[in-house]
Protein backbone atom coordinates (compact mmCIF):
# COMPACT_ATOMS: atom_id res chain seq x y z
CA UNK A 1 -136.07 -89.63 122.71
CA UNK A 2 -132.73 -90.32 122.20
CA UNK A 3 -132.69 -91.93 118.74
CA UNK A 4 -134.95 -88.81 117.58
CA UNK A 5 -132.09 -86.63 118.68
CA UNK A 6 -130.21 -88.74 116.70
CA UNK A 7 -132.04 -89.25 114.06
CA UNK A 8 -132.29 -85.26 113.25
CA UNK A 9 -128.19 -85.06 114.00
CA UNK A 10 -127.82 -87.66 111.15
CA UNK A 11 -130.83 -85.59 109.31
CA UNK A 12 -128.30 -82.22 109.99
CA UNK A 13 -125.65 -83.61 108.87
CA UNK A 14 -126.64 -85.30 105.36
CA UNK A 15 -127.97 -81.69 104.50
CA UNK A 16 -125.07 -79.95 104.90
CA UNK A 17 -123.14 -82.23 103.59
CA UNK A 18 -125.39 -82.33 100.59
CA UNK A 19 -125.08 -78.30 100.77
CA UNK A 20 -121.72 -78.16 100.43
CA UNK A 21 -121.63 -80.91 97.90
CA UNK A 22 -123.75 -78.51 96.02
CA UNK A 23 -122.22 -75.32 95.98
CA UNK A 24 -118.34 -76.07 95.89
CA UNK A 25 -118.52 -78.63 93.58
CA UNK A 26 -116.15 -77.97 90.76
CA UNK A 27 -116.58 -77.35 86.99
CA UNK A 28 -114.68 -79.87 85.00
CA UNK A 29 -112.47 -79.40 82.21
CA UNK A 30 -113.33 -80.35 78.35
CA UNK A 31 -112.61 -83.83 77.88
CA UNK A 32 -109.86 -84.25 75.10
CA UNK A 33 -110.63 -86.67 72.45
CA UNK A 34 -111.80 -90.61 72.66
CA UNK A 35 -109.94 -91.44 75.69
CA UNK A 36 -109.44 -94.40 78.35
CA UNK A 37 -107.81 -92.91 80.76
CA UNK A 38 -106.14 -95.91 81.85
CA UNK A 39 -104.57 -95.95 78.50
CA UNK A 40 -102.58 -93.13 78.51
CA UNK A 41 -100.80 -93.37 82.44
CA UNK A 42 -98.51 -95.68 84.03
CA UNK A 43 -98.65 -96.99 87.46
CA UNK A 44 -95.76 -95.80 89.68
CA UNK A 45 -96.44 -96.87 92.98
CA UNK A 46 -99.74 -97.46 95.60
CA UNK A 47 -100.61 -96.94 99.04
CA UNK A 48 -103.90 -98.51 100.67
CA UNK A 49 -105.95 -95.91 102.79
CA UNK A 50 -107.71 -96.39 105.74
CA UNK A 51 -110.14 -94.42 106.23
CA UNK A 52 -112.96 -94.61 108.80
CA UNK A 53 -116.84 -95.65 107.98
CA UNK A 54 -117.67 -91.90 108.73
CA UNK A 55 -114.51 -90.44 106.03
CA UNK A 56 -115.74 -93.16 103.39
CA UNK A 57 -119.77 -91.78 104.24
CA UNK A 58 -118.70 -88.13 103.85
CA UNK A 59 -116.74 -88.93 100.51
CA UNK A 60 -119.61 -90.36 99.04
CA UNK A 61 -122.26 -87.79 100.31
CA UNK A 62 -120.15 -85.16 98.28
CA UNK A 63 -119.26 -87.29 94.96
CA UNK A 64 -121.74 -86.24 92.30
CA UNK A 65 -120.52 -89.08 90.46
CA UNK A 66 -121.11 -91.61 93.30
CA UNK A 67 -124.74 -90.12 93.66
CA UNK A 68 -125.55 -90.91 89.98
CA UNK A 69 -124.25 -94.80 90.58
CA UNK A 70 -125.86 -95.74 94.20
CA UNK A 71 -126.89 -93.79 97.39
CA UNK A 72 -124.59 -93.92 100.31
CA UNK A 73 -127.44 -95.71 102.79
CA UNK A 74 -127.14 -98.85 100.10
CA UNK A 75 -123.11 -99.19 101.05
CA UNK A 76 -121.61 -101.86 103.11
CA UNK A 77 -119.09 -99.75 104.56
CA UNK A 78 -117.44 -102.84 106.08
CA UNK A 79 -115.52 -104.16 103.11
CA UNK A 80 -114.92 -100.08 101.20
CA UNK A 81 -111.52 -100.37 100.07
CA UNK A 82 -109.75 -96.99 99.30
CA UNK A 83 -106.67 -96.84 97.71
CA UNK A 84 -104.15 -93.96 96.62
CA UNK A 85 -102.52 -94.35 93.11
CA UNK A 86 -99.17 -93.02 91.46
CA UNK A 87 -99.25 -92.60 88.56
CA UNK A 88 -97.22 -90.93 85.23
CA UNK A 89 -98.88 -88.63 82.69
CA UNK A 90 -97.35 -86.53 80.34
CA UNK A 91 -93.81 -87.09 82.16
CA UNK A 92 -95.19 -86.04 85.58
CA UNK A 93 -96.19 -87.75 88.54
CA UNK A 94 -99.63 -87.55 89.30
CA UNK A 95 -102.27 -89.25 91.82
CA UNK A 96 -105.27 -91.16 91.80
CA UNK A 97 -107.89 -91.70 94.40
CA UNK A 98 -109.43 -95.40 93.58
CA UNK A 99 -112.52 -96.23 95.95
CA UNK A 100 -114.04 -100.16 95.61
CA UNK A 101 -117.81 -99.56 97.09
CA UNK A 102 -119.69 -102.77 97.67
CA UNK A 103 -123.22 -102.40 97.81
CA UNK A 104 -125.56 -104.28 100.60
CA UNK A 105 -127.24 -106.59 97.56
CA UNK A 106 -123.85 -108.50 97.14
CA UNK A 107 -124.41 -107.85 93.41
CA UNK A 108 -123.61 -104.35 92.85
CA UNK A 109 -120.31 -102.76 93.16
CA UNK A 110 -119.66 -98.97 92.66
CA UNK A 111 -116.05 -97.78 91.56
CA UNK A 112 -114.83 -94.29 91.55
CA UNK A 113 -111.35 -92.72 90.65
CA UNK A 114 -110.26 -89.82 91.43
CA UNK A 115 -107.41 -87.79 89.45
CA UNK A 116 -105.71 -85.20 90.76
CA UNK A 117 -104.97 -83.45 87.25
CA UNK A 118 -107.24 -84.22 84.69
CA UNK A 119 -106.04 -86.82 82.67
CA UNK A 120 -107.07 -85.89 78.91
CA UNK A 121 -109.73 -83.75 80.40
CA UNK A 122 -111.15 -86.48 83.03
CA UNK A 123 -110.51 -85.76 86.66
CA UNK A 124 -113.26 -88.30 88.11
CA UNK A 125 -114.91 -91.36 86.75
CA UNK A 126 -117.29 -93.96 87.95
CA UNK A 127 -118.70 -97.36 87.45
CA UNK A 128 -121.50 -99.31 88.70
CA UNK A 129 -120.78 -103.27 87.93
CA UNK A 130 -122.80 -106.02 88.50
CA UNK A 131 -121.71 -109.40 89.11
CA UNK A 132 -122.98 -111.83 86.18
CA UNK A 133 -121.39 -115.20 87.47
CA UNK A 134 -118.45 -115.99 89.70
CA UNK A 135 -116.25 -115.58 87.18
CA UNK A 136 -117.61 -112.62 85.29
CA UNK A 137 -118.94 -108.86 85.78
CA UNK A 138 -120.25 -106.21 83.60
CA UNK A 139 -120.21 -102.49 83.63
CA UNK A 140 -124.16 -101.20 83.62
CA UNK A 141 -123.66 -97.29 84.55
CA UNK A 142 -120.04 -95.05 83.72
CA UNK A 143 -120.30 -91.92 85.09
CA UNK A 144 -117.52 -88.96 83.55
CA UNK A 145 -117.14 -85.98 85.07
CA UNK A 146 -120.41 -86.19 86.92
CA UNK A 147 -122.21 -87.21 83.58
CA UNK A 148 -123.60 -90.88 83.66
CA UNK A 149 -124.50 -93.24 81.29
CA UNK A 150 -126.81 -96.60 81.78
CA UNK A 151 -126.57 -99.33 79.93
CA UNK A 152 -128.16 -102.97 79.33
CA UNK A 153 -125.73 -104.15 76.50
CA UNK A 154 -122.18 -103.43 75.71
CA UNK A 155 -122.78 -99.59 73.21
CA UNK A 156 -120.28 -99.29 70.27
CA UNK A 157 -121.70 -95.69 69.61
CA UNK A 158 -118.13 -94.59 68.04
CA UNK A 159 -114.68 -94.72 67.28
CA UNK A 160 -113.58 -91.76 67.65
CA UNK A 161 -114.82 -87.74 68.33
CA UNK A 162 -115.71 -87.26 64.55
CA UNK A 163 -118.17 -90.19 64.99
CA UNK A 164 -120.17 -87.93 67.82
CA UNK A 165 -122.38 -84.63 67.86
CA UNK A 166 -120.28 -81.46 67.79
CA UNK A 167 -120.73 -81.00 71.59
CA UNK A 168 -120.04 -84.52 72.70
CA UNK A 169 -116.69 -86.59 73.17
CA UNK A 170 -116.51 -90.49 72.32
CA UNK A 171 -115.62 -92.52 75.69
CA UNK A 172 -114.15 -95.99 75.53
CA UNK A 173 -114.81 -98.06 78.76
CA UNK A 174 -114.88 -102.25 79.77
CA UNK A 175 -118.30 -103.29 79.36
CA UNK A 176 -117.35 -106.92 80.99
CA UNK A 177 -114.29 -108.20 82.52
CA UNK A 178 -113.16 -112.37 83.27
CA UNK A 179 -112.45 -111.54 87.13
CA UNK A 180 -110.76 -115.33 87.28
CA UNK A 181 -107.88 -113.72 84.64
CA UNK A 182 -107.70 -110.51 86.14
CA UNK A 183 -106.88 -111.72 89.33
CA UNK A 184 -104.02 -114.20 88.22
CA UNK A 185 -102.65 -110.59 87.28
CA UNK A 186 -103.19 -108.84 90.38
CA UNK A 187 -100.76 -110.18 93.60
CA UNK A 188 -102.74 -108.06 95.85
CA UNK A 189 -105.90 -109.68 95.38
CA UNK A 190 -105.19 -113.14 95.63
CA UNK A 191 -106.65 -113.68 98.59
CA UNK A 192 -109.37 -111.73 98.36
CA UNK A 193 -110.31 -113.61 95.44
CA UNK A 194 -111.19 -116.52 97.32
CA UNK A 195 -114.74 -113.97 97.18
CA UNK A 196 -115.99 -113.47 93.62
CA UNK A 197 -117.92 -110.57 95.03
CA UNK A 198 -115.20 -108.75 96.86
CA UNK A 199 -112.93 -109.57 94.23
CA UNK A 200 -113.90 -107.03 91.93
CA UNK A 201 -113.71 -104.99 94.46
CA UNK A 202 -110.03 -105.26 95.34
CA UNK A 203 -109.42 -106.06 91.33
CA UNK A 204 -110.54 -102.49 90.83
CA UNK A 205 -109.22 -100.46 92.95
CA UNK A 206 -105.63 -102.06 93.21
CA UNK A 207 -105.04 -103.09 89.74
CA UNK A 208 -107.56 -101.65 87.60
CA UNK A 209 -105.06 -101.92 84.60
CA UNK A 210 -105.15 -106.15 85.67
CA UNK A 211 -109.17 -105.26 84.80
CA UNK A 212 -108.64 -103.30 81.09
CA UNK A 213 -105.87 -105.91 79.95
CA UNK A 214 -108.39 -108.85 80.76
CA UNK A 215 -111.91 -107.11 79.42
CA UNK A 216 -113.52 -109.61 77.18
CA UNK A 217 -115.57 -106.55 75.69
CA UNK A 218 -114.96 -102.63 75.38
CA UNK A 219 -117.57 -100.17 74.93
CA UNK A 220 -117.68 -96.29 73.33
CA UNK A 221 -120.64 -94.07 73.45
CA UNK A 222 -120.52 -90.33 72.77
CA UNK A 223 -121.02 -88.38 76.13
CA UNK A 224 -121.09 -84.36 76.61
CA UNK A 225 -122.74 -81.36 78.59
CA UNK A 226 -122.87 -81.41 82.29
CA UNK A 227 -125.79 -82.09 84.11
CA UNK A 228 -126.21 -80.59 87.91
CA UNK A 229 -127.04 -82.25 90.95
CA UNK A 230 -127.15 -86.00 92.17
């Protein structure tokens, strides 16, 4: 009796989470040009978050982008890392949410940022990566702005907008990073590194700029219109 009370609290709760997810979820901005975002900011300074299992569940019940990479009952909320980013755009400071989202397989790792000003028109962004070999991982889904992409190989769909339809954007992304390299970058994640798997997790959410300088191939494919819902 008791774990069908539960059961239907849990039930309760995932629906109006998914309800709110739904109707206050924001319209994004046009995206402005063919733009990494990590490109064009500069890291100021970081703080690690620690949030609870149930702060981490309720983030990811109400990302659209995090619904088009994984589903939150596939997350092993043990080893989320969350971490809050400084960063400088355009002469201001700015922040960025970065979330490192191990899945249960121990192949798949989700990664979502989080700006709190669009940063040439992107205010969230996603990746799904899968681990290749211990020293290696490639992207296989980008999400922008709730849009998402899959892919099986690295796309080289443009090089800039004029290479796109008129209602799409070219987006440059890391299709497959050398973790081993990244790492020797990254003081944070030295330890953690001792894990190939949890690596990339730490690698990407405290030094994600560690991951673009070390990417042993970058992708583009034209991306545009918004599509609703998870």
């Amino acid at each position: 009796m008791r774990k069908a009370i539960l059961g239907a609290i849990v039930a309760l709760l995932l629906v109006g989470a998914y309800a709110s997810y739904v109707v206050s979820y924001p319209k994004y901005p046009k995206v402005e040009g063919c733009v990494n975002p990590f490109a064009v900011v500069k890291p100021v300074s970081r703080v690690q978050e620690n949030w609870s299992r149930v702060h981490v569940f309720f983030k990811l019940v109400t990302s659209r982008d995090f619904w088009k990479l994984a589903k939150p009952w596939n997350v092993d909320y043990s080893h989320v890392k969350v971490v809050k980013h400084t960063l400088k755009y355009k002469g201001e400071n700015i922040t960025m949410l970065a979330m490192g989202i191990p899945l249960r397989d121990r192949k798949h790792v989700a990664v979502l940022y989080e700006f709190s000003d669009p940063v040439r028109g992107i205010k969230t962004e996603g990746f799904l990566i899968k681990m290749v070999d211990n020293v290696t991982a490639k992207t296989i889904a980008v999400t922008t702005n709730g849009v998402v992409s899959t892919t099986d190989t690295c796309p080289h769909e443009c090089n800039s907008d004029f290479d796109c339809p008129i209602t799409h954007y070219c987006h440059k992304f890391c299709c497959k990073v050398d973790t081993e390299k990244a790492a020797q970058c990254c003081s944070w994640c030295i330890f953690t590194c001792v894990n190939p798997f949890l690596c990339i997790v730490c690698l990407e959410v405290e030094c994600p700029w560690c991951v673009q300088n070390n990417c042993l191939e970058f992708g583009s494919e034209c991306k545009g219109g918004w599509v609703p819902g998870p």
